[in-house]
Protein backbone atom coordinates (compact mmCIF):
# COMPACT_ATOMS: atom_id res chain seq x y z
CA UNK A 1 0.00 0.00 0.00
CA UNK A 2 1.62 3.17 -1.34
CA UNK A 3 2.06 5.96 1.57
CA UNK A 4 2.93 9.25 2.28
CA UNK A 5 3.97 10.15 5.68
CA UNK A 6 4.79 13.56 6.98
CA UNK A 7 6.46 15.00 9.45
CA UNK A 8 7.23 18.34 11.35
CA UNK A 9 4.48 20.01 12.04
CA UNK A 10 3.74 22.00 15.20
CA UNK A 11 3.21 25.04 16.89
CA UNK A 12 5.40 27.96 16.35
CA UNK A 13 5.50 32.02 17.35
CA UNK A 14 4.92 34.24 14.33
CA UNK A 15 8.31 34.40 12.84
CA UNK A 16 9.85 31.38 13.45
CA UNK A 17 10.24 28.39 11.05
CA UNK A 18 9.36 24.70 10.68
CA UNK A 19 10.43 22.16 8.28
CA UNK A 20 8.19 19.11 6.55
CA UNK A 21 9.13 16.06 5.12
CA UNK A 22 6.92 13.86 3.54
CA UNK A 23 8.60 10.20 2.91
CA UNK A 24 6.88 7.99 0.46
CA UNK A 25 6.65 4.29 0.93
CA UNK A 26 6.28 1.53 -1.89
CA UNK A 27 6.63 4.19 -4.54
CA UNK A 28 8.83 5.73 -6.38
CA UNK A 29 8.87 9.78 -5.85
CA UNK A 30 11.75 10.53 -8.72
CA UNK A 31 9.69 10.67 -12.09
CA UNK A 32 7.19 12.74 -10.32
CA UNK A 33 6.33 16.72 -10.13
CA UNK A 34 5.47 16.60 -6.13
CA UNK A 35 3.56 19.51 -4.44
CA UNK A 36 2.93 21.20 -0.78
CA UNK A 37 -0.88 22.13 -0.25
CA UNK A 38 -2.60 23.57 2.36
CA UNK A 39 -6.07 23.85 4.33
CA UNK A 40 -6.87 26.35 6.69
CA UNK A 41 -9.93 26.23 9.06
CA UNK A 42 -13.24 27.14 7.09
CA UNK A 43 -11.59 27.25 3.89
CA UNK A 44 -10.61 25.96 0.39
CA UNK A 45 -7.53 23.63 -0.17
CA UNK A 46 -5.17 25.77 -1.64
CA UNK A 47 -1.31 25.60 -3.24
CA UNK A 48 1.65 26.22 -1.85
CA UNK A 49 4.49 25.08 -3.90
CA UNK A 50 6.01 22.26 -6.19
CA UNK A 51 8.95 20.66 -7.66
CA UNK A 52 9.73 18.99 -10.50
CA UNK A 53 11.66 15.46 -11.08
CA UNK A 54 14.31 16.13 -13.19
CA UNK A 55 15.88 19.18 -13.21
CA UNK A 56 14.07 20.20 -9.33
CA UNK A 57 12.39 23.67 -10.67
CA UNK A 58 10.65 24.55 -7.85
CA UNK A 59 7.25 26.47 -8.03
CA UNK A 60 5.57 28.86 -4.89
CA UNK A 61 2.37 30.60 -4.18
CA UNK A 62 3.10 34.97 -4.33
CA UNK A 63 2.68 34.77 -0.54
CA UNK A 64 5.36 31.98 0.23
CA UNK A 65 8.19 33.14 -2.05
CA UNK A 66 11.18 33.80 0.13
CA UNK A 67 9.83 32.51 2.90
CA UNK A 68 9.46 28.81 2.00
CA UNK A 69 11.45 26.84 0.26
CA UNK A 70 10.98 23.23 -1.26
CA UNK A 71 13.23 20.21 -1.96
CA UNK A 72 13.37 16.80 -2.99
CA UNK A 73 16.49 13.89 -1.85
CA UNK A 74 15.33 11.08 -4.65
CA UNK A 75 17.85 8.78 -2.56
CA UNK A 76 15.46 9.29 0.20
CA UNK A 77 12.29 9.33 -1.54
CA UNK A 78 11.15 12.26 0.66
CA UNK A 79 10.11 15.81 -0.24
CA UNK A 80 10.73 18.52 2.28
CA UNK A 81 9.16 21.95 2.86
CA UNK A 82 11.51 24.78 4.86
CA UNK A 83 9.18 27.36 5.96
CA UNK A 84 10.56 30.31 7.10
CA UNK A 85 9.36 33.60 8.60
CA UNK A 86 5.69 32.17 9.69
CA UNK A 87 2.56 34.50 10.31
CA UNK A 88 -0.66 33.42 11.78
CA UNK A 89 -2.22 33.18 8.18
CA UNK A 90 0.33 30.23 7.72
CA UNK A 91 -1.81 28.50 10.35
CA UNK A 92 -3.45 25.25 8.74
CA UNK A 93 -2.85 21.49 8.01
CA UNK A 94 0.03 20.78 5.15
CA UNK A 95 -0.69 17.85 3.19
CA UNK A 96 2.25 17.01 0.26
CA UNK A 97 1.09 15.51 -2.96
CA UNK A 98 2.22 13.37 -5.55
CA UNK A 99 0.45 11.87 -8.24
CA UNK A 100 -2.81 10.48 -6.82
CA UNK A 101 -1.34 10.47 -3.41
CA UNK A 102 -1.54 12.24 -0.35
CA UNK A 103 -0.56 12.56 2.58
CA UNK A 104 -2.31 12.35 5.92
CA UNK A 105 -2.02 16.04 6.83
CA UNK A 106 0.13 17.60 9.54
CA UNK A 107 -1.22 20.67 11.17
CA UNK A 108 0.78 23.61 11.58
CA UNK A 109 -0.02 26.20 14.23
CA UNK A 110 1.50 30.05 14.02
CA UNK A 111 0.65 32.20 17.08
CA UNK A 112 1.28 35.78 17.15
């Protein structure tokens, strides 16, 4: 059964950082473009970022550029999300994304 576990969530003060990873099991993550997403109470699920499989070009939502940064270890099979600089409206559960997967959500708190 294919899986995608993440990790690193928590609760942080406005401005500090936090870092994902999201390790697949029983699939292979290389040929794939994988993606962050995001939910946040009473609303939409929305994009955060993505990268691709070959080269890595790496894709963000306006509001997360130079704050967050994505990356991929093939050798690992895991995806990681840096987040940097974290406000309140960061507040939400993560959930990374590949193919038809997903995973299982890890919630990320930002108080101010």
């Amino acid at each position: 059964q294919v899986q995608l576990v993440e990790s690193g969530g928590g609760l942080v003060q406005s401005g500090g950082s936090l870092r994902f990873s999201c390790a697949a099991s029983k699939f292979t993550l290389d040929y794939y473009i994988i993606g962050w997403f995001r939910q946040a109470p009473g609303k939409e699920r929305e994009g955060v970022s993505c990268i691709s499989s070959g080269v890595k070009d790496t894709g963000y939502v306006d509001s997360m550029k130079g704050r967050f940064t994505i990356s991929r270890d093939n050798d690992k099979n895991t995806v990681y999300l840096q987040m940097n600089s974290l406000k309140p409206e960061d507040t939400a559960v993560y959930y990374c994304n590949v193919y038809t997967y997903w995973g299982q959500g890890t919630q990320v708190t930002v108080s101010s």
